[in-house]
Protein backbone atom coordinates (compact mmCIF):
# COMPACT_ATOMS: atom_id res chain seq x y z
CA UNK A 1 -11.78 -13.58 -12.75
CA UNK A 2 -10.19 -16.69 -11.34
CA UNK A 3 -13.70 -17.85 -10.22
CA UNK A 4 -15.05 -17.61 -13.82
CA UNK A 5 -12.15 -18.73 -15.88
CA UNK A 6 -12.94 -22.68 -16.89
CA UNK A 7 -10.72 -22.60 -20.03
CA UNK A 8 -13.29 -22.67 -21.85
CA UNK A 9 -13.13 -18.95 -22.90
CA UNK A 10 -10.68 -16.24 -23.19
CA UNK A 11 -10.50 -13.61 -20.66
CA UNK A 12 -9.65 -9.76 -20.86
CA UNK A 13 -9.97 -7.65 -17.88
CA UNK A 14 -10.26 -3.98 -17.73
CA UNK A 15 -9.25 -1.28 -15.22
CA UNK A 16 -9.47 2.81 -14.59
CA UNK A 17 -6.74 4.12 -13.09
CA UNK A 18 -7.87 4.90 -9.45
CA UNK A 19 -6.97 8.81 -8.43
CA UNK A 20 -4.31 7.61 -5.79
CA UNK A 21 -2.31 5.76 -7.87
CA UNK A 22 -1.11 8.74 -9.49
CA UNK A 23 -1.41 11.49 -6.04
CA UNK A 24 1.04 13.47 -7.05
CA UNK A 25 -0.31 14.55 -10.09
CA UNK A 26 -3.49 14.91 -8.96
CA UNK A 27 -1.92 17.46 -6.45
CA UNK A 28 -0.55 19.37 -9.13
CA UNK A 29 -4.23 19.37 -11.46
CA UNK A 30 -5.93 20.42 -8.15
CA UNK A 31 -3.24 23.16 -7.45
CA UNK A 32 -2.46 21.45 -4.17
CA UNK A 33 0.23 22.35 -2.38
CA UNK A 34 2.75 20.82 0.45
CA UNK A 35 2.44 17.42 -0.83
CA UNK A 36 3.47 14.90 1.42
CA UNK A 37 6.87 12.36 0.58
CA UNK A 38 5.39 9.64 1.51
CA UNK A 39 2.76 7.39 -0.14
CA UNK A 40 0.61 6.35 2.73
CA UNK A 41 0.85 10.03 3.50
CA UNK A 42 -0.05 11.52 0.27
CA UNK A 43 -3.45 8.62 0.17
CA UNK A 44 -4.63 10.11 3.50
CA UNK A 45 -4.04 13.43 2.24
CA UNK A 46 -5.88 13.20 -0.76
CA UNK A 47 -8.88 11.12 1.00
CA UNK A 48 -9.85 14.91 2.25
CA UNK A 49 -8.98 16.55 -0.55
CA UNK A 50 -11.15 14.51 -2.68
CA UNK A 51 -12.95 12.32 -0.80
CA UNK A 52 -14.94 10.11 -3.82
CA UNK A 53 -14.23 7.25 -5.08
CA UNK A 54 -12.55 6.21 -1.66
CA UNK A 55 -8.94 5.11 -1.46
CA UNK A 56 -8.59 1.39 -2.32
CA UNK A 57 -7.97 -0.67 1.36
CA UNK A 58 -6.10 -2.78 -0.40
CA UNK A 59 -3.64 -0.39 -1.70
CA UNK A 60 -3.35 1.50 1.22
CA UNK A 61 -2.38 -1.87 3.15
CA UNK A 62 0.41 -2.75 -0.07
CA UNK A 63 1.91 0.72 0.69
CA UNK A 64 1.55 0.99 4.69
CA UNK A 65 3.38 -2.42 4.69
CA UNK A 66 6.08 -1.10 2.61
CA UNK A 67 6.68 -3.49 -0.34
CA UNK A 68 5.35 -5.46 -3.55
CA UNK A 69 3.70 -8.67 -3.22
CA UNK A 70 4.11 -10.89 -6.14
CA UNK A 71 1.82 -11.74 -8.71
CA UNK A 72 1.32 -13.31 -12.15
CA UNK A 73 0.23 -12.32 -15.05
């Protein structure tokens, strides 16, 4: 978006949610059991479980390194 915004014109941006931002209750829909506690965990977990669309790198990197980056909106 940055790379396209010139001022010029207003800007929305859409997102879907991505399945592992919500695992846990995707473990319940799918009738998963022993869910892991922890996030990084509960992404690999649900990589095999449902394997398409892959887990997000980037969010997988956010959670292994344990905290929220800062960012603007």
């Amino acid at each position: 978006a940055d790379r396209l915004l010139d001022g010029s014109c207003p800007m929305v941006l859409c997102s879907t949610a991505h399945y592992g931002k919500f695992a846990p209750a995707v473990f319940k829909a799918l009738q998963i059991q022993d869910i892991p506690q922890d996030p990084v965990e509960q992404l690999k977990k649900l990589e095999i479980s449902a394997s398409r669309p892959r887990v997000h790198a980037e969010m997988e990197k956010c959670l292994r390194d344990g905290g929220r980056r800062g960012h603007s909106v």
